[in-house]
C-alpha atoms as a PDB file:
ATOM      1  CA  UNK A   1     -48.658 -70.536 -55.212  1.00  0.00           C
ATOM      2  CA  UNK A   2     -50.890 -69.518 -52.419  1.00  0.00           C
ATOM      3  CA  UNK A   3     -48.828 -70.893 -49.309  1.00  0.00           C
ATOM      4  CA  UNK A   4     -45.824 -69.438 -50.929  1.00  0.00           C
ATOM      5  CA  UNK A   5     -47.652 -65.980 -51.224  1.00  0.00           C
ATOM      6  CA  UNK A   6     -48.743 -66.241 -47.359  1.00  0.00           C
ATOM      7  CA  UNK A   7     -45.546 -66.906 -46.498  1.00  0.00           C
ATOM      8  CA  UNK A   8     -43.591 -64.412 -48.602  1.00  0.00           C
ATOM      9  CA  UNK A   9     -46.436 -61.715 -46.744  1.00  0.00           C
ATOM     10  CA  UNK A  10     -45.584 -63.272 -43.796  1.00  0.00           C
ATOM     11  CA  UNK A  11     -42.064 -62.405 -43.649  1.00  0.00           C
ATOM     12  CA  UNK A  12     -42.564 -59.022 -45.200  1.00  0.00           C
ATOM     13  CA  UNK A  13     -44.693 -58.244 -42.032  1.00  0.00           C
ATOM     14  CA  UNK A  14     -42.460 -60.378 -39.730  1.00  0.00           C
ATOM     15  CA  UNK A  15     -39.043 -57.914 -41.423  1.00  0.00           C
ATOM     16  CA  UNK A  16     -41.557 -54.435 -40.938  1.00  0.00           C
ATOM     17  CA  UNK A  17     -42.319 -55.241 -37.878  1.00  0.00           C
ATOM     18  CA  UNK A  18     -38.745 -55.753 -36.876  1.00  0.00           C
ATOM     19  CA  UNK A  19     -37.227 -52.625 -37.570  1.00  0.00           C
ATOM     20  CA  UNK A  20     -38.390 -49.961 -35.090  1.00  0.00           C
ATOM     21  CA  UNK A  21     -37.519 -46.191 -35.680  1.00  0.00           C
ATOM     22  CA  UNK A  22     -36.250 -43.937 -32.511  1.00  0.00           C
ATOM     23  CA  UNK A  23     -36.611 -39.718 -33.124  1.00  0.00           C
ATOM     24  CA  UNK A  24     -33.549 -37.662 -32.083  1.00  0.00           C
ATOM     25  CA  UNK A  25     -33.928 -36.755 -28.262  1.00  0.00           C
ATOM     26  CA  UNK A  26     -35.089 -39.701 -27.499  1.00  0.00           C
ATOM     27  CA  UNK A  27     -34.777 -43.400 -26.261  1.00  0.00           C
ATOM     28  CA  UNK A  28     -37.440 -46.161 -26.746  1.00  0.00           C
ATOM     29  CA  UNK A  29     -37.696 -48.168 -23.104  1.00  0.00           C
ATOM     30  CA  UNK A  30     -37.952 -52.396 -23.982  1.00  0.00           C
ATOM     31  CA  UNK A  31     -39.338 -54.992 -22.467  1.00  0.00           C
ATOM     32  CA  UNK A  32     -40.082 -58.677 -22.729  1.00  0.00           C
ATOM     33  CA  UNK A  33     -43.241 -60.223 -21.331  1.00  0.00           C
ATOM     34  CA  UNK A  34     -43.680 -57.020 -19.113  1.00  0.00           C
ATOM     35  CA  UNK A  35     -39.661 -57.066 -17.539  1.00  0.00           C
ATOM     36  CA  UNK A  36     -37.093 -54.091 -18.491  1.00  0.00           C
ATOM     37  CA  UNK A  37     -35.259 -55.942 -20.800  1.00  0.00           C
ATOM     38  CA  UNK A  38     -33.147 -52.789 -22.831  1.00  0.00           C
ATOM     39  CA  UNK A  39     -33.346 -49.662 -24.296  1.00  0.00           C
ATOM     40  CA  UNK A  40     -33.068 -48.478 -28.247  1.00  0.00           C
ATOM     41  CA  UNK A  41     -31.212 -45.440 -29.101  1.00  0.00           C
ATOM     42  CA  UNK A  42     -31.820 -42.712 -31.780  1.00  0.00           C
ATOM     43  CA  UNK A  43     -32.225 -44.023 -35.510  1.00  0.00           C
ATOM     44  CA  UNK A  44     -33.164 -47.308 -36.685  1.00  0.00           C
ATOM     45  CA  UNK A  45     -33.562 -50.075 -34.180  1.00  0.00           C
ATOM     46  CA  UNK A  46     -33.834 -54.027 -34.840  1.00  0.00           C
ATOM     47  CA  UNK A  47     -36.311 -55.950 -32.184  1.00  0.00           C
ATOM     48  CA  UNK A  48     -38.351 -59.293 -31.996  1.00  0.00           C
ATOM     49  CA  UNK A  49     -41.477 -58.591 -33.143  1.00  0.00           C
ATOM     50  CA  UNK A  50     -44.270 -59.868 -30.849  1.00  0.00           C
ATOM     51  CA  UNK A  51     -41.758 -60.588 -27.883  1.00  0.00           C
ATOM     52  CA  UNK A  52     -40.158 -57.246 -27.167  1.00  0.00           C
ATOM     53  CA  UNK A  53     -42.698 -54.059 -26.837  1.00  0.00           C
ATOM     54  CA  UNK A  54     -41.905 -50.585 -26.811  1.00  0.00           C
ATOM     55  CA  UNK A  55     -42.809 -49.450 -23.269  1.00  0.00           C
ATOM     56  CA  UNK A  56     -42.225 -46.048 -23.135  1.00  0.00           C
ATOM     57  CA  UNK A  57     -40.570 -43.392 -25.215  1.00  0.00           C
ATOM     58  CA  UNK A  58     -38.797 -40.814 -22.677  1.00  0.00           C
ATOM     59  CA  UNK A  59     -36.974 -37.601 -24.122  1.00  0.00           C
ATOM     60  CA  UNK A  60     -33.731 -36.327 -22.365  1.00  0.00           C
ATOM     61  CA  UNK A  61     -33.768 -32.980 -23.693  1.00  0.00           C
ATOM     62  CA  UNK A  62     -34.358 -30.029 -21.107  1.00  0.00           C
ATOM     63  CA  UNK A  63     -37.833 -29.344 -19.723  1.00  0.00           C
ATOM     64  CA  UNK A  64     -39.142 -26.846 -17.730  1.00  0.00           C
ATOM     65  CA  UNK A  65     -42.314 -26.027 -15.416  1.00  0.00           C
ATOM     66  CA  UNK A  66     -43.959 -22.996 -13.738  1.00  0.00           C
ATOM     67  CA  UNK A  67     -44.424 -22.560  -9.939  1.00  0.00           C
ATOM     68  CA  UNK A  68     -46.285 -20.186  -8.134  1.00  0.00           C
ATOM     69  CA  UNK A  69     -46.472 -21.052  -4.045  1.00  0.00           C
ATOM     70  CA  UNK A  70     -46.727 -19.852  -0.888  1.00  0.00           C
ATOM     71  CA  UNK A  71     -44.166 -19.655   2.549  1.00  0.00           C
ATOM     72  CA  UNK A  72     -44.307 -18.075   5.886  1.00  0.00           C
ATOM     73  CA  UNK A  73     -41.386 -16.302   7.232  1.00  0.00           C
ATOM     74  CA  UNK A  74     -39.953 -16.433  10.873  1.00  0.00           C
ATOM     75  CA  UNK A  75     -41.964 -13.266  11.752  1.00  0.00           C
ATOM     76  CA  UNK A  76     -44.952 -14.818  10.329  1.00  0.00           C
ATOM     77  CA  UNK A  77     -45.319 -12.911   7.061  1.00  0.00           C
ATOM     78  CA  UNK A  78     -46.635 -14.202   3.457  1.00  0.00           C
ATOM     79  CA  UNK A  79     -44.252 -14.937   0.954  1.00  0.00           C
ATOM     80  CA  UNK A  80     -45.405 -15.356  -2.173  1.00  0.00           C
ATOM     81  CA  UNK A  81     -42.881 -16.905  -5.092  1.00  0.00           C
ATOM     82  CA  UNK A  82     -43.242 -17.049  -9.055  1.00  0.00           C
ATOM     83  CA  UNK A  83     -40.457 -19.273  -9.927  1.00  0.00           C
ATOM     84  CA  UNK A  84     -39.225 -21.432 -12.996  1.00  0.00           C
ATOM     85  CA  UNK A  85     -37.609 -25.144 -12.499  1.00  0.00           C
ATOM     86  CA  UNK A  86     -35.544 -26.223 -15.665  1.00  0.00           C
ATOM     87  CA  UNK A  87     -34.846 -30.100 -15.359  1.00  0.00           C
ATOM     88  CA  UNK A  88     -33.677 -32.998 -17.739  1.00  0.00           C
ATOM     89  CA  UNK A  89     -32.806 -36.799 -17.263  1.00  0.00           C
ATOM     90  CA  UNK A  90     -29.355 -37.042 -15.755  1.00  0.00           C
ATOM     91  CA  UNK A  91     -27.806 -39.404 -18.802  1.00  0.00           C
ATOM     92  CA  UNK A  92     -28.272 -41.821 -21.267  1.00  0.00           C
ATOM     93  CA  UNK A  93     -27.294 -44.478 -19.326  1.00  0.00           C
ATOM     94  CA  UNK A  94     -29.310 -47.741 -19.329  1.00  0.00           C
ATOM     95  CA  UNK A  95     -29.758 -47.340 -15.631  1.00  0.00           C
ATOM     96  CA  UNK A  96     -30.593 -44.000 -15.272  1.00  0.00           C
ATOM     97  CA  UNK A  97     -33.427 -44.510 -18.564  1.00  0.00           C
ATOM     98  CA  UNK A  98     -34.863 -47.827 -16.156  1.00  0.00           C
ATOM     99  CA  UNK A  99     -35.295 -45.051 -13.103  1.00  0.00           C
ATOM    100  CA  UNK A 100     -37.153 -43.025 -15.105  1.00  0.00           C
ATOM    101  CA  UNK A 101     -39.200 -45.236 -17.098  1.00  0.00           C
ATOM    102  CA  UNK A 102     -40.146 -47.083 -13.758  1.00  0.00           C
ATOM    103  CA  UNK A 103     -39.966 -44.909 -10.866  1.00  0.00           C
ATOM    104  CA  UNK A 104     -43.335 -43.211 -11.439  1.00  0.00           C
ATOM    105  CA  UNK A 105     -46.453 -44.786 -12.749  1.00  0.00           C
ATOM    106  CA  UNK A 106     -46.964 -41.398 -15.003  1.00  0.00           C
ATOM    107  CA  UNK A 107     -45.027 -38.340 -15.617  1.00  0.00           C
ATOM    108  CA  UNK A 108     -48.006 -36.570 -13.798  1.00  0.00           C
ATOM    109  CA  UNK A 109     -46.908 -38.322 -10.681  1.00  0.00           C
ATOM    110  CA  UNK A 110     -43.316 -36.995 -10.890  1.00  0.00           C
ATOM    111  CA  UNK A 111     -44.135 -33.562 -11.865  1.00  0.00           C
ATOM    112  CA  UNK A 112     -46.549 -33.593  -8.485  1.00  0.00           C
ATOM    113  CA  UNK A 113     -43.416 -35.084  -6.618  1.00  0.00           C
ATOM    114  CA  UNK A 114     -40.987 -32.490  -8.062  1.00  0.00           C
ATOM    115  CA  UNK A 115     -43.055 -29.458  -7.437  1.00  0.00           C
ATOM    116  CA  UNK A 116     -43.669 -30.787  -3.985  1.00  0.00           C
ATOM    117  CA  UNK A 117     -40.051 -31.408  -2.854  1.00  0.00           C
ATOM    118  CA  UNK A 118     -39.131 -27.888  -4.318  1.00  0.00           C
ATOM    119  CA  UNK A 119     -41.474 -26.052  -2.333  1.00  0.00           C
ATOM    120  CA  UNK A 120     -41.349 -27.937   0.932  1.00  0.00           C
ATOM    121  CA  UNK A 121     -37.330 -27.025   0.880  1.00  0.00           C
ATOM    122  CA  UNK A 122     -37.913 -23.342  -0.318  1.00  0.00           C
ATOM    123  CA  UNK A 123     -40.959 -23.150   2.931  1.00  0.00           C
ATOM    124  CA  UNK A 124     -38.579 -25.017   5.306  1.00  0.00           C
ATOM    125  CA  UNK A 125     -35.745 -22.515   4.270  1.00  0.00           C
ATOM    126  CA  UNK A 126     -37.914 -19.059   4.509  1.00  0.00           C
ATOM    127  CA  UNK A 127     -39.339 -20.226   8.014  1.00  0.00           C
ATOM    128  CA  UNK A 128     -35.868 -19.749   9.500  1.00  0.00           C
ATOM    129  CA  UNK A 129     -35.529 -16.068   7.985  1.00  0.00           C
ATOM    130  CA  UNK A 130     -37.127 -12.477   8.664  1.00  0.00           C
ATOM    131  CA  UNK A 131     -39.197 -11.483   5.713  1.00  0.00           C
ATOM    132  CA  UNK A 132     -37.313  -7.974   5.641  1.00  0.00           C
ATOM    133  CA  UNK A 133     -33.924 -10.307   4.855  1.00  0.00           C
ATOM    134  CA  UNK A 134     -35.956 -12.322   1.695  1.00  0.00           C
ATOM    135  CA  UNK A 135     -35.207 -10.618  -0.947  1.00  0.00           C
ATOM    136  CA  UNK A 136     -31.667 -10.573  -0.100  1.00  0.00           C
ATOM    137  CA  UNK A 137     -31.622 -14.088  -0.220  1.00  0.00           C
ATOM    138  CA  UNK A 138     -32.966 -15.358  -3.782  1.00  0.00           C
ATOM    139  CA  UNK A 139     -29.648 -16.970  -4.298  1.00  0.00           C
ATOM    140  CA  UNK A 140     -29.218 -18.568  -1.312  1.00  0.00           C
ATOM    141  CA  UNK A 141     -32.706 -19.818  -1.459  1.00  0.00           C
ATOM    142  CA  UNK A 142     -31.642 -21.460  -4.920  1.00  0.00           C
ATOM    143  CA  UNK A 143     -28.586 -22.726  -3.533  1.00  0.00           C
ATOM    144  CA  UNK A 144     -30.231 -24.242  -1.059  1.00  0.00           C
ATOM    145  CA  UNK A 145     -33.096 -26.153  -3.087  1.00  0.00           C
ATOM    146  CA  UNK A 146     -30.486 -27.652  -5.551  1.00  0.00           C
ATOM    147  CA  UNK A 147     -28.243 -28.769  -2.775  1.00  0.00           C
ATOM    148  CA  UNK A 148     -31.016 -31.099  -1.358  1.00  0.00           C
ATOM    149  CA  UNK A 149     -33.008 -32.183  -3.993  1.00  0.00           C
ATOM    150  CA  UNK A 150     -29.769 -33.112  -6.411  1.00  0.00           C
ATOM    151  CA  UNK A 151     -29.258 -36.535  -4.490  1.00  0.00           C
ATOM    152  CA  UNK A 152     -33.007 -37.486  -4.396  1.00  0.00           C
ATOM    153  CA  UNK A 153     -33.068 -36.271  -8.164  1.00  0.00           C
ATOM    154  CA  UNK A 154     -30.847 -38.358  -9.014  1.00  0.00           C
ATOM    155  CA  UNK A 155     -32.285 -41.473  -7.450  1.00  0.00           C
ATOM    156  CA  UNK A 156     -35.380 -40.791  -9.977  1.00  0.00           C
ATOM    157  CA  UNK A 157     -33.059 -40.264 -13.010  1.00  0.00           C
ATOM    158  CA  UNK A 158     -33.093 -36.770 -13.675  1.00  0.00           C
ATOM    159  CA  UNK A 159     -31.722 -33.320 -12.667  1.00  0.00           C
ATOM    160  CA  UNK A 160     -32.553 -29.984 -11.966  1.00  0.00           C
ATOM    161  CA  UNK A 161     -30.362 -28.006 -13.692  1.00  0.00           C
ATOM    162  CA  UNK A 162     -31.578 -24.436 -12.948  1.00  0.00           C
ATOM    163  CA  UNK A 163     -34.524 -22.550 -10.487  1.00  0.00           C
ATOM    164  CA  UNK A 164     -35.252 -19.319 -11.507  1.00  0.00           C
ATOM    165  CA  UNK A 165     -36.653 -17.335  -9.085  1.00  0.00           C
ATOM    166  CA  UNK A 166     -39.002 -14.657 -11.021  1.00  0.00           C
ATOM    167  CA  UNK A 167     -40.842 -12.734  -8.175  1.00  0.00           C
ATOM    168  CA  UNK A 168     -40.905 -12.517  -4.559  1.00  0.00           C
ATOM    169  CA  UNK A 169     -43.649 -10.755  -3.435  1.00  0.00           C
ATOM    170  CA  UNK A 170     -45.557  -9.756   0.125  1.00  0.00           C
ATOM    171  CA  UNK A 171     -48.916  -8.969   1.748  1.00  0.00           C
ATOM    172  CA  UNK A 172     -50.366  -5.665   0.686  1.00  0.00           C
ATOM    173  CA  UNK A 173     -49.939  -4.284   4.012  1.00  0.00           C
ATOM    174  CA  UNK A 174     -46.179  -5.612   4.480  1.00  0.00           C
ATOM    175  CA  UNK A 175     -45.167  -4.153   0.836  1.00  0.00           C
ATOM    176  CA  UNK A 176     -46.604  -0.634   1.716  1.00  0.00           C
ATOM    177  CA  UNK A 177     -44.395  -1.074   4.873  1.00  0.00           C
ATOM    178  CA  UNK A 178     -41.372  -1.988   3.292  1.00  0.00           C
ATOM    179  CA  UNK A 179     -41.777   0.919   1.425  1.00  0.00           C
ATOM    180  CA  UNK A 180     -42.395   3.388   4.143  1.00  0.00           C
ATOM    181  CA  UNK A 181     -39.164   1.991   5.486  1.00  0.00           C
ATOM    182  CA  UNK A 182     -37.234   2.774   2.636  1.00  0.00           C
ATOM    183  CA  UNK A 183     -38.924   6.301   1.574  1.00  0.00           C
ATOM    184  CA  UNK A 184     -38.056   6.866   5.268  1.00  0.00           C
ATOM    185  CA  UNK A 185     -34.457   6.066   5.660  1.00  0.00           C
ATOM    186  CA  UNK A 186     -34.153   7.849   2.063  1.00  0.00           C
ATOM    187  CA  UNK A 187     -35.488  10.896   3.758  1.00  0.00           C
ATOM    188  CA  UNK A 188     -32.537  10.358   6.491  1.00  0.00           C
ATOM    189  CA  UNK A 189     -29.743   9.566   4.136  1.00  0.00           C
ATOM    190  CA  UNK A 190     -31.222  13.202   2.065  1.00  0.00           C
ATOM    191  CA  UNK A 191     -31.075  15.234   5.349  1.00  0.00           C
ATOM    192  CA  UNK A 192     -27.337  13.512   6.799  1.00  0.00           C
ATOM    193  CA  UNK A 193     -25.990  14.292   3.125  1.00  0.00           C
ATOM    194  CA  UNK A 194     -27.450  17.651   3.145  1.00  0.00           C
ATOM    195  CA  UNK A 195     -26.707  18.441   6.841  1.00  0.00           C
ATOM    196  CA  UNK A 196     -22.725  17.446   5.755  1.00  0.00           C
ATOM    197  CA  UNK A 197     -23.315  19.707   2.964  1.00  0.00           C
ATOM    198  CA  UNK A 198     -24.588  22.375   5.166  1.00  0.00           C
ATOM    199  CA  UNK A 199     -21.569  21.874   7.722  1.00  0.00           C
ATOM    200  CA  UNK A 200     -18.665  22.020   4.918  1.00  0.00           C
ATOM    201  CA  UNK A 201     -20.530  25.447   3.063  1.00  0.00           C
ATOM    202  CA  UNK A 202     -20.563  27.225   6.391  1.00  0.00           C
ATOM    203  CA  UNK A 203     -17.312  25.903   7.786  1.00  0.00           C
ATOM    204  CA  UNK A 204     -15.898  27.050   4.364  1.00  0.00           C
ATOM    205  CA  UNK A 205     -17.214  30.464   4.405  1.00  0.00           C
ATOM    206  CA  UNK A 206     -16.469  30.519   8.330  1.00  0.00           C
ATOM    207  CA  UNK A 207     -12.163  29.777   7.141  1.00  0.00           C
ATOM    208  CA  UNK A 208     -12.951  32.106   4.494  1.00  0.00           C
ATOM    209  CA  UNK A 209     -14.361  35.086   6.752  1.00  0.00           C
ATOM    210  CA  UNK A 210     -11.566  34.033   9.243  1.00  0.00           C
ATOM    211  CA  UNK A 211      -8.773  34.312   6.556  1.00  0.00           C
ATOM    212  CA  UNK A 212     -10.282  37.987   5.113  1.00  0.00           C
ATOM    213  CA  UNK A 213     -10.212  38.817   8.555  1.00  0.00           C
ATOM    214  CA  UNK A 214      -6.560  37.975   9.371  1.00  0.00           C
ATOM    215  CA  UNK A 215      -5.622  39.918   5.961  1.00  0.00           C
ATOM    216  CA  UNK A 216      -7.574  43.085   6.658  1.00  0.00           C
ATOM    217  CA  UNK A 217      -6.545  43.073  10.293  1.00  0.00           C
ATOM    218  CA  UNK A 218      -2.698  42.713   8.958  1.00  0.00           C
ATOM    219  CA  UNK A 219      -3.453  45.304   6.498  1.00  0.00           C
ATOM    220  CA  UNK A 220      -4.930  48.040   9.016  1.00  0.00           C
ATOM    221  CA  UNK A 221      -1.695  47.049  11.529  1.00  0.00           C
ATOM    222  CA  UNK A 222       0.722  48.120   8.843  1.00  0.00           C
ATOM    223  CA  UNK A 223      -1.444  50.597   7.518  1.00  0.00           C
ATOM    224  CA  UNK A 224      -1.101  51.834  11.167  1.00  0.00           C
ATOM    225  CA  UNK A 225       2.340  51.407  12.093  1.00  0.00           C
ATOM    226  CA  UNK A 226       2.971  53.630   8.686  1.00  0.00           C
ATOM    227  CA  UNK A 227       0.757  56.378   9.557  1.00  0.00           C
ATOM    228  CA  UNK A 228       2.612  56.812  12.858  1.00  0.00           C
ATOM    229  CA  UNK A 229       5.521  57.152  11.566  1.00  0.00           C
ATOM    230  CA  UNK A 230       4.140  59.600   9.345  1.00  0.00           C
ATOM    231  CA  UNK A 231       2.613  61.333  11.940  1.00  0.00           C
ATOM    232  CA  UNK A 232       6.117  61.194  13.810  1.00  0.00           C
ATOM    233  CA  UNK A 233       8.553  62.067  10.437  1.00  0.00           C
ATOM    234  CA  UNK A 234       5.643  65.026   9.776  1.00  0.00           C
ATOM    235  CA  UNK A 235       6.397  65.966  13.667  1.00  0.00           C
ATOM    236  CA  UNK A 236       9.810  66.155  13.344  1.00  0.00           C
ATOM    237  CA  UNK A 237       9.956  67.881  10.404  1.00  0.00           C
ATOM    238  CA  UNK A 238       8.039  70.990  11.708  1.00  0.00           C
ATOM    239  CA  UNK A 239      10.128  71.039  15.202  1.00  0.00           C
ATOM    240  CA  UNK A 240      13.013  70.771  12.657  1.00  0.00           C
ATOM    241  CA  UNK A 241      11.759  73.578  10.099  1.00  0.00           C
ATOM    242  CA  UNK A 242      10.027  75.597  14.189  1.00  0.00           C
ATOM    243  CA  UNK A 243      13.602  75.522  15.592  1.00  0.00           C
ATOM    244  CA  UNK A 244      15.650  76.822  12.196  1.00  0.00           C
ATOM    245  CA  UNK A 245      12.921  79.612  12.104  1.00  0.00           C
ATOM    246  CA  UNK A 246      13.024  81.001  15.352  1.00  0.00           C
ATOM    247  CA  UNK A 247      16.952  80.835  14.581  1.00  0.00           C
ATOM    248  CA  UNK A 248      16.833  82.379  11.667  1.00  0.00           C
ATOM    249  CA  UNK A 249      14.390  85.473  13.453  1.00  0.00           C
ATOM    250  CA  UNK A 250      16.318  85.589  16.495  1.00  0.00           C
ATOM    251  CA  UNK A 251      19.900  86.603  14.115  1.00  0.00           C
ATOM    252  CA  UNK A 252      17.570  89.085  12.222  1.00  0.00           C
ATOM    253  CA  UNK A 253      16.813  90.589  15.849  1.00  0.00           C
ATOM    254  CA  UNK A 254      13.004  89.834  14.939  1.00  0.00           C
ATOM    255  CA  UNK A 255      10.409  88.729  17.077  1.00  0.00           C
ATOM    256  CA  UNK A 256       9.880  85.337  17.277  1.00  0.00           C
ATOM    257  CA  UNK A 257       6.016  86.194  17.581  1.00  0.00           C
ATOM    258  CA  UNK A 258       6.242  86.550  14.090  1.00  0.00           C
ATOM    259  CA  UNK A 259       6.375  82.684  12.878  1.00  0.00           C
ATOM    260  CA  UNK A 260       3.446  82.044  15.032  1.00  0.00           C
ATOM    261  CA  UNK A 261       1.528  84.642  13.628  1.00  0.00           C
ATOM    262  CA  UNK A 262       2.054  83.420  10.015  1.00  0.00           C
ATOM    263  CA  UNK A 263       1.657  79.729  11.579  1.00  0.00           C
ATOM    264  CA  UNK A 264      -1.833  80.462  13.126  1.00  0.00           C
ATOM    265  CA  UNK A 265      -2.829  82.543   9.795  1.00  0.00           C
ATOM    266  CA  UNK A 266      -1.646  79.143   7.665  1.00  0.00           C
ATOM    267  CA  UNK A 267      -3.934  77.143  10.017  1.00  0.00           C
ATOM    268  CA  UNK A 268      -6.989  79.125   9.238  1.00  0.00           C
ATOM    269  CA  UNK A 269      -6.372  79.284   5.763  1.00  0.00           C
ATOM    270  CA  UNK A 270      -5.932  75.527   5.663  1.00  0.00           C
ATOM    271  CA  UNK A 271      -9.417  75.470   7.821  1.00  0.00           C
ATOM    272  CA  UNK A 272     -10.872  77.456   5.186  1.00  0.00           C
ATOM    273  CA  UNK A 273      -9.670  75.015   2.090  1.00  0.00           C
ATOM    274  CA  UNK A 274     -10.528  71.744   3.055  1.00  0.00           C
ATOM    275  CA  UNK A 275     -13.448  72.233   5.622  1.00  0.00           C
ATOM    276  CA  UNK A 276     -16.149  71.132   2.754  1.00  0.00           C
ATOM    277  CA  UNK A 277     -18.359  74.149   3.472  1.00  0.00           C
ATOM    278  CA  UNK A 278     -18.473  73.144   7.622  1.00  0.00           C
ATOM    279  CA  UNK A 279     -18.719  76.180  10.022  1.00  0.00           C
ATOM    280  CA  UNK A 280     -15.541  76.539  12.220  1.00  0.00           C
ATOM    281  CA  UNK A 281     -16.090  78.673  14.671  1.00  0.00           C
ATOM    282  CA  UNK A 282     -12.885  81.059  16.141  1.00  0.00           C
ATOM    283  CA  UNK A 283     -12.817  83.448  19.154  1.00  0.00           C
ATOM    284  CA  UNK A 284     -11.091  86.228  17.084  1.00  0.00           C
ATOM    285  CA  UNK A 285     -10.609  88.015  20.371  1.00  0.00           C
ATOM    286  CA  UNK A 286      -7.354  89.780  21.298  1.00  0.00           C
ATOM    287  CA  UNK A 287      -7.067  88.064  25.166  1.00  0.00           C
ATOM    288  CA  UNK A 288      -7.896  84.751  23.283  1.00  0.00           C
ATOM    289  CA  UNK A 289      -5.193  85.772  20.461  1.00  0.00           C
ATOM    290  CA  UNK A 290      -2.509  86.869  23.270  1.00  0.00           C
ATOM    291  CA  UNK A 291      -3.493  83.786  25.225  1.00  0.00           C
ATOM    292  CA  UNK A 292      -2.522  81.453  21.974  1.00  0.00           C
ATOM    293  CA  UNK A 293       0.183  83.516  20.677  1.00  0.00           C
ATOM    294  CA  UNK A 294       1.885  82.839  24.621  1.00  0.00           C
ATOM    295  CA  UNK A 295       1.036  79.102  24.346  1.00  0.00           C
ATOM    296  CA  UNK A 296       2.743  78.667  21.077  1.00  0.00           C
ATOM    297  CA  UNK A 297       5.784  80.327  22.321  1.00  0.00           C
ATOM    298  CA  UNK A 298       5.960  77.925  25.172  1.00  0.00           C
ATOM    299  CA  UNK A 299       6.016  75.297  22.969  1.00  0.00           C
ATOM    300  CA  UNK A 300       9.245  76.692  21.314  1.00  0.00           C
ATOM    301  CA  UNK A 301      11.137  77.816  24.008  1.00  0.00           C
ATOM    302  CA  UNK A 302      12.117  73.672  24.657  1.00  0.00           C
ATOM    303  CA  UNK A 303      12.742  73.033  20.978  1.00  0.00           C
ATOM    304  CA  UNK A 304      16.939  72.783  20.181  1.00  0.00           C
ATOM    305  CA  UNK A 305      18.843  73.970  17.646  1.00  0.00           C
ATOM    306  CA  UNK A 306      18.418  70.548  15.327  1.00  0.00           C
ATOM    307  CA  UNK A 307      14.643  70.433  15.928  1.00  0.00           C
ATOM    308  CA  UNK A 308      15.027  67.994  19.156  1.00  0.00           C
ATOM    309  CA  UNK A 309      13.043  68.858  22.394  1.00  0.00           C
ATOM    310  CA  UNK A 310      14.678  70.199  25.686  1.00  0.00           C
ATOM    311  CA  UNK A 311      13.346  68.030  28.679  1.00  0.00           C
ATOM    312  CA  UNK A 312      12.568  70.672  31.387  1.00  0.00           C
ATOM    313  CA  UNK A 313      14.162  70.655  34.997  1.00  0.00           C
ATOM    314  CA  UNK A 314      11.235  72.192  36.814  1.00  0.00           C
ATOM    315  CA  UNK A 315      13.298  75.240  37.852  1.00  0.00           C
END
C-alpha cells in the first residue's frame, strides 16, 4: 500500500504542478533549461513541470511615468518641462513578448533608457529654437519625440502611445521678462485701439459739425435771398402806394408836401413804438425840417405813375 500511496502523491503533485494559472493583462514568458522556449496566455496553462519555468510575467496594459527635465534653448535660456509618457507593449505577439522579456536585464533598466531617449530628443529639439517661440511649440515638440523614438520603441517591444506635456516653465528672470513683453505690447494694442477710437469720435463729430454747417449756411442763404425780396416787394409797394398819392394830391390841387409830412410824422411814431425805451434823438428844427421835407420831394419827383423810377438825364 505504501508505494502505491507515494505514487498516487506523486502524480497528484506531478498534475498540480502542471497546470499553471495566467491573470488577465498578462502573459507568462517560458523557458527550458534557461532558452525562450514560449509564452502562456491568460487563463489556465498546461506546462512540464520541472523542465519549463516561468521566467517572467510581463503585463501589456498601458503604463505611464513622470518626467521633470531640463533643456537649453538657442538663445541659451532654461527650459524647464513637467511632462507625462503613457507607454504599453506593442502586441501580443510571441516576438514582440521575447523583446521585452529579454531586451533589458530589469524593467529599471528600460525605464532609465526610455526617460533618457525622451529627453535627449526633446533637448536636441529646443536647442534649435528661441525660448520666446517654446511655448508655441508643445505640439511640435511631441510630434517630434514620437516620430523618433517609435522605430527604436519598437525594436524593444513596446510603444509610446502618448507625451503629455504638463508645464513649460523659465528662469525667474526670463518669466518676469516675458511678461513685461506682453503687459507692454498690451499697453500698445490699448493705446492703437483707443487712438482709432479717438480718430473715428472726432472725425464723426468733425462730418457732423461739417454737415450742421452746410444746413445752417443753406438755411441763412435762403433765409437771405427771402428777406431781399422782401425788402424789394416792401420797396415797391411804397413807390407804388408814394406815386398813387402824390397823384391822388396833385388832382385835389394839394400840396404834395403834405404826404411827406404825414410820412415823417408815421416814422416818429413808429420810432416811438418799438424803440424799447432807447433815446432817439431828432433835430426838431425848422432849416433841418425844410431841409428833409426838400429831400423827400426829390425822391418823388423820379417816381412814375405805376410806382416805377424815372432814370434822370442830367439836364
Amino acid at each position: 500500500m505504501a508505494p502505491s500511496l507515494a505514487l498516487l502523491v506523486i502524480v497528484i503533485a506531478f498534475l498540480f504542478l502542471s497546470f499553471v494559472t495566467v491573470q488577465q493583462g498578462t502573459v507568462a514568458v517560458i523557458t527550458v533549461f534557461g532558452k525562450f522556449k514560449r509564452i502562456m496566455r491568460p487563463g489556465l496553462n498546461f506546462r512540464i513541470p520541472f523542465i519549463e519555468q516561468i521566467y517572467k510575467r510581463i503585463s501589456y496594459q498601458n503604463r505611464s511615468k513622470e518626467l521633470k527635465f531640463q533643456a537649453i534653448s538657442q538663445d541659451q535660456a532654461n527650459v524647464y518641462f513637467s511632462a507625462m509618457l503613457l507607454y504599453a507593449v506593442l502586441n501580443e505577439e510571441t516576438h514582440t513578448i521575447e523583446n521585452v522579456a529579454f531586451k533589458f536585464v530589469d524593467e529599471q533598466s528600460f525605464m532609465q533608457a526610455l526617460i533618457r531617449s525622451v529627453e535627449g530628443e526633446v533637448r536636441g529639439f529646443v536647442a534649435t529654437k528661441k525660448q520666446s517661440e517654446i511655448l508655441q511649440l508643445r505640439s511640435e515638440i511631441i510630434g517630434h519625440v514620437k516620430e523618433q523614438l517609435d522605430q527604436q520603441l519598437e525594436g524593444w517591444g513596446y510603444h509610446l502611445l502618448d507625451i503629455q506635456i504638463n508645464d513649460i516653465t523659465f528662469d525667474e528672470a526670463i518669466v518676469r521678462s516675458m511678461a513685461q513683453v506682453v503687459a507692454s505690447n498690451n499697453l500698445k494694442a490699448a493705446a492703437e485701439n483707443e487712438g482709432q477710437a479717438l480718430l473715428i469720435t472726432k472725425t464723426k463729430a468733425a462730418e457732423a459739425e461739417g454737415n450742421a454747417i452746410k444746413i445752417s449756411a443753406e438755411a441763412e442763404r435762403q433765409a437771405a435771398q427771402m428777406r431781399g425780396q422782401g425788402v424789394a416787394l416792401f420797396r415797391e409797394e411804397v413807390a407804388r402806394g408814394m406815386a398813387q398819392a402824390a397823384k391822388e394830391m396833385e388832382s385835389a390841387n394839394l400840396d404834395a408836401s403834405f404826404i411827406l409830412f404825414s410820412m415823417w410824422t408815421d416814422a416818429i411814431k413808429h420810432f416811438a413804438e418799438y424803440g424799447k425805451g432807447n433815446t432817439i434823438f431828432l433835430d426838431g428844427s425848422s432849416n433841418n425840417y425844410q431841409r428833409t421835407m426838400q429831400q423827400l420831394m426829390s425822391t418823388l419827383q423820379g417816381f412814375n405813375e405805376d410806382g416805377t423810377v424815372t432814370e434822370k438825364t442830367g439836364k
